[in-house]
N, C-alpha and C. Protein backbone atom coordinates (compact mmCIF):
# COMPACT_ATOMS: atom_id res chain seq x y z
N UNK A 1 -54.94 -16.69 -12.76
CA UNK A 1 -54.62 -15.73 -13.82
C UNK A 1 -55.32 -14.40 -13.57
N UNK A 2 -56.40 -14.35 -13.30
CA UNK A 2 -57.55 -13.07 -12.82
C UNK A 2 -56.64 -12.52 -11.57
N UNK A 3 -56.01 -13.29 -10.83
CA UNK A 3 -55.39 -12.69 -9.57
C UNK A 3 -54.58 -11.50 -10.14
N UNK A 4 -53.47 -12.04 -10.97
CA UNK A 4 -52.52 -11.69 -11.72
C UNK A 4 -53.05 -10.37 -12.24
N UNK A 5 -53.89 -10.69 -13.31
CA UNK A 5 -54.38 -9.43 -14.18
C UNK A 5 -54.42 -7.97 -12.85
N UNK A 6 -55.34 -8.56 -11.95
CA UNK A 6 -55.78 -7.62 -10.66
C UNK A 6 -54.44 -6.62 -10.18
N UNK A 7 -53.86 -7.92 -9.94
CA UNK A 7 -52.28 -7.07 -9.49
C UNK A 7 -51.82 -6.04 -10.15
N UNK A 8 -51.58 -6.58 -11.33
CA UNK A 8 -51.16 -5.96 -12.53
C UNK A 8 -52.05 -4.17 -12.47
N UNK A 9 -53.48 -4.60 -12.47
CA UNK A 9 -54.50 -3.32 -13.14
C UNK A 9 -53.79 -2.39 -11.55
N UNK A 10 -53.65 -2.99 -10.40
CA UNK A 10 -53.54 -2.23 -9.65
C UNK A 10 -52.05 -1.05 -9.36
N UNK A 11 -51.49 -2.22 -9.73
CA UNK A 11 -49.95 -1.34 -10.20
C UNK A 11 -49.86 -0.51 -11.13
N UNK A 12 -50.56 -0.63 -12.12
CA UNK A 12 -50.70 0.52 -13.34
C UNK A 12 -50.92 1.85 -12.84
N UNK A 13 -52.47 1.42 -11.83
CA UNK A 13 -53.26 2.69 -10.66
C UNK A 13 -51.99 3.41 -10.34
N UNK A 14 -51.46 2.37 -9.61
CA UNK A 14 -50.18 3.29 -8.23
C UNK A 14 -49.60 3.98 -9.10
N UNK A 15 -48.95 3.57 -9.98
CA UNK A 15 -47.51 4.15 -10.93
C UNK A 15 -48.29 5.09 -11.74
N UNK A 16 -49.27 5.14 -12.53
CA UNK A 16 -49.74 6.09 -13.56
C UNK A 16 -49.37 7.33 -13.27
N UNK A 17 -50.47 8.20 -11.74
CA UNK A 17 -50.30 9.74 -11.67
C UNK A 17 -48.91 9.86 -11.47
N UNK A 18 -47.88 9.39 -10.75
CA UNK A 18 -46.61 10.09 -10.72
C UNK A 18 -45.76 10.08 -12.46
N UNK A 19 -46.10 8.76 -13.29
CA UNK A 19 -45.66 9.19 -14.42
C UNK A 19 -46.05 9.95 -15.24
N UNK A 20 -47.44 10.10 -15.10
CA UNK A 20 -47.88 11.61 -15.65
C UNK A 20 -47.18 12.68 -15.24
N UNK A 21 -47.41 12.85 -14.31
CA UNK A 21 -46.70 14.51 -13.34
C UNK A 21 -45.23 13.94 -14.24
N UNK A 22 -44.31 13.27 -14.00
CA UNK A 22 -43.08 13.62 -14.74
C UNK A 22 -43.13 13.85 -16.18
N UNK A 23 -44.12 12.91 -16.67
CA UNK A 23 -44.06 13.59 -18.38
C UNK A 23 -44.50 14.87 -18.46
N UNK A 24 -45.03 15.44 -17.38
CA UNK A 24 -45.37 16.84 -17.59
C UNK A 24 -44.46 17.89 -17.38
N UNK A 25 -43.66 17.48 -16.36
CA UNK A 25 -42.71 18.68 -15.95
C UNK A 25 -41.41 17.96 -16.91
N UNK A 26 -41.15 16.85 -17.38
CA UNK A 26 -40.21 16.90 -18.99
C UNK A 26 -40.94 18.04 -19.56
N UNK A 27 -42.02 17.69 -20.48
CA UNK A 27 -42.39 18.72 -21.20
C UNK A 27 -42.42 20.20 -21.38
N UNK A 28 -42.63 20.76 -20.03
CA UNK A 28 -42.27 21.81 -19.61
C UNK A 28 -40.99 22.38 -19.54
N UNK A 29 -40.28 21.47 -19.16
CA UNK A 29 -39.01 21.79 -19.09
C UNK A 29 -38.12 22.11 -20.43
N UNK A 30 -38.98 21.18 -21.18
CA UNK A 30 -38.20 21.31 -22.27
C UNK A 30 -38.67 22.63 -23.61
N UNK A 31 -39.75 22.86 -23.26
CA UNK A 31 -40.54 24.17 -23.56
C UNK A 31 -39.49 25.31 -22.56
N UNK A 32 -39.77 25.21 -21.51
CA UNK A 32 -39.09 26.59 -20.53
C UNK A 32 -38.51 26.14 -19.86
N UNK A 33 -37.13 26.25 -19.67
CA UNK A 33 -36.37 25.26 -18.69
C UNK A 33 -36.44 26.69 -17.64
N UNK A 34 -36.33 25.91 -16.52
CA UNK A 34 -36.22 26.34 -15.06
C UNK A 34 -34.60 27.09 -15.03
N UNK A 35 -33.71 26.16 -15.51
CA UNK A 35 -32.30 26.21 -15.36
C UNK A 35 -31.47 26.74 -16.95
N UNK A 36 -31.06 27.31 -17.08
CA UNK A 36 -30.73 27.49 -18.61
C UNK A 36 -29.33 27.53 -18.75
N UNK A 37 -28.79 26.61 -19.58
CA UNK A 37 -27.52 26.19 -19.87
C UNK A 37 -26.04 26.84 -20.29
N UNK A 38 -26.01 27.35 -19.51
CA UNK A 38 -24.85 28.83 -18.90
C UNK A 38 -24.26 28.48 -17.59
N UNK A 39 -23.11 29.52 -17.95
CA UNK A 39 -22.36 29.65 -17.09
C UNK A 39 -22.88 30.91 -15.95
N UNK A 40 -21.99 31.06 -14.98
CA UNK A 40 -22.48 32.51 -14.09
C UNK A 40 -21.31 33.27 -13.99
N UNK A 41 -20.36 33.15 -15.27
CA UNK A 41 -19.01 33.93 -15.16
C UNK A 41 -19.50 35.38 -14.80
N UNK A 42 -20.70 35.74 -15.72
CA UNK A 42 -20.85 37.57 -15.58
C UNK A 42 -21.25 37.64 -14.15
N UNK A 43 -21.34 36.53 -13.16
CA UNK A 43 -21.67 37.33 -12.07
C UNK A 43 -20.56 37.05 -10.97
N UNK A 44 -19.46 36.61 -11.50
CA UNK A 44 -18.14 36.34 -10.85
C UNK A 44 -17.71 37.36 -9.98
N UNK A 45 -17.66 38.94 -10.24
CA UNK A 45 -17.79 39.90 -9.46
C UNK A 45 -18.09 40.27 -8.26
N UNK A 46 -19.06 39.00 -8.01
CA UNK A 46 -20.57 39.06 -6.61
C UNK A 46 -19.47 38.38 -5.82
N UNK A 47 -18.56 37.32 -5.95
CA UNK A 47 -18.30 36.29 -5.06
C UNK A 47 -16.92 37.07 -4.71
N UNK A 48 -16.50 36.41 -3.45
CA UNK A 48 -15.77 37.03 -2.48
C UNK A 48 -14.42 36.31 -2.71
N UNK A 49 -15.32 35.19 -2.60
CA UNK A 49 -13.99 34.18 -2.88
C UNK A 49 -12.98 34.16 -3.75
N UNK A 50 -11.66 33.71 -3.63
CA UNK A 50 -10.70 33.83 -4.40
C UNK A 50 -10.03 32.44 -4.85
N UNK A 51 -9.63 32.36 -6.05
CA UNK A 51 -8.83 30.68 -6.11
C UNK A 51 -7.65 30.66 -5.61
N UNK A 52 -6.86 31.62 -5.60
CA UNK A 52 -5.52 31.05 -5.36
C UNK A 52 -4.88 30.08 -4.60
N UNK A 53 -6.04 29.78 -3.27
CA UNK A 53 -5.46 28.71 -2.20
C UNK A 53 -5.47 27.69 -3.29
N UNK A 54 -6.27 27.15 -4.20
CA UNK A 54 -7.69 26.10 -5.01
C UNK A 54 -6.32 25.98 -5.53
N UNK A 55 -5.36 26.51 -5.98
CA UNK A 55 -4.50 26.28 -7.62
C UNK A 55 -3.34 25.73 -6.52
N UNK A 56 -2.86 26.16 -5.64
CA UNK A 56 -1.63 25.68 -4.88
C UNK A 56 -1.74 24.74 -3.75
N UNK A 57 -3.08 24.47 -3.56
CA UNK A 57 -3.88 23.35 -2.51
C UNK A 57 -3.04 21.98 -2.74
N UNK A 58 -2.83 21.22 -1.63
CA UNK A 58 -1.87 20.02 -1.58
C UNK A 58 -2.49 19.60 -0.52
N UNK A 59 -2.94 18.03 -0.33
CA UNK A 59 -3.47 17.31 0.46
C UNK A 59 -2.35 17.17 1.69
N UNK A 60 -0.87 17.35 1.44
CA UNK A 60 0.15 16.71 2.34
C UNK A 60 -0.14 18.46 3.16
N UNK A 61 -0.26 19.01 2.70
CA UNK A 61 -0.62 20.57 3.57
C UNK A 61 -1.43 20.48 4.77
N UNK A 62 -2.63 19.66 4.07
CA UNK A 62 -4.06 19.71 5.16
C UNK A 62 -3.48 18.64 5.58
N UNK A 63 -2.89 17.66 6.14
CA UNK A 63 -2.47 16.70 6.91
C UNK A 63 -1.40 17.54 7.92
N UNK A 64 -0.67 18.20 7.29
CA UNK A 64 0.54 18.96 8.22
C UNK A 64 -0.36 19.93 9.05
N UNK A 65 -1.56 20.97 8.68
CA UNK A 65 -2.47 21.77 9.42
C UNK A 65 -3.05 20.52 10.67
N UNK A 66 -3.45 20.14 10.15
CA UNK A 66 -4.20 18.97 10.88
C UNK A 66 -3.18 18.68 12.77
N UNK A 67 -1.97 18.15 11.84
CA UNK A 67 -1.02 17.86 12.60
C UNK A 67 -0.88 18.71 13.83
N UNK A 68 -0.48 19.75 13.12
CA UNK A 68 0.26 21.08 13.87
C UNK A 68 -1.06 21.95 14.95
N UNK A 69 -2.60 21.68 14.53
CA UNK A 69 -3.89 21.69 15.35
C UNK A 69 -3.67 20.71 16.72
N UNK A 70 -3.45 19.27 16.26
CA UNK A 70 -3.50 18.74 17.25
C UNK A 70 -2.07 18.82 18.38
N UNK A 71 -1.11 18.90 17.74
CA UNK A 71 0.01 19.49 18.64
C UNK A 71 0.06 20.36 19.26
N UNK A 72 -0.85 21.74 19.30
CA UNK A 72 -1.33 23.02 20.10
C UNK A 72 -2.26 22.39 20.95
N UNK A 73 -3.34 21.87 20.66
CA UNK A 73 -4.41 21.20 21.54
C UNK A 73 -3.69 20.54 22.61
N UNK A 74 -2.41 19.89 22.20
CA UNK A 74 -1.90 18.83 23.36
C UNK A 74 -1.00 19.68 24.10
N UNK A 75 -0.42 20.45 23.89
CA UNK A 75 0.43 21.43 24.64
C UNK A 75 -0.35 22.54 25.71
N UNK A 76 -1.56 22.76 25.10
CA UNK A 76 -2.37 23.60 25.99
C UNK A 76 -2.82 22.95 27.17
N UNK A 77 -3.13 21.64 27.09
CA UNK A 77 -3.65 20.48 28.36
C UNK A 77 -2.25 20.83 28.95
């Protein structure tokens, strides 16, 4: 039973400081979050990128690209 207890006191050791450090940075977080719960529409401007491929995108497309890649590859040999 003393073995037991031992084990036990020693696992408490290991596990304690890392559950501290997380109840701390919860706490914090929840005081000042790092990340704040928004969108980044106002900075939509910055990005280059465009959706339109995104809205008309079709998987049978990228199989036909695919296709039509490896059919140039084999014609060039």
């Amino acid at each position: 039973m003393e073995h037991v207890q031992a084990d036990h006191e020693l696992f408490l050791q290991a596990f304690e400081k890392p559950t501290q450090i997380y109840r701390f940075l919860r706490t914090r977080n929840l005081i000042a979050p790092i990340f704040l719960h928004r969108t980044l529409t106002y900075m939509s401007h910055r990005n280059s990128r465009t959706n339109i491929k995104r809205k008309t995108f079709k998987v049978d497309d990228m199989l036909s690209k695919v296709e039509k890649m490896k059919g140039e590859q084999e014609s060039h040999r």
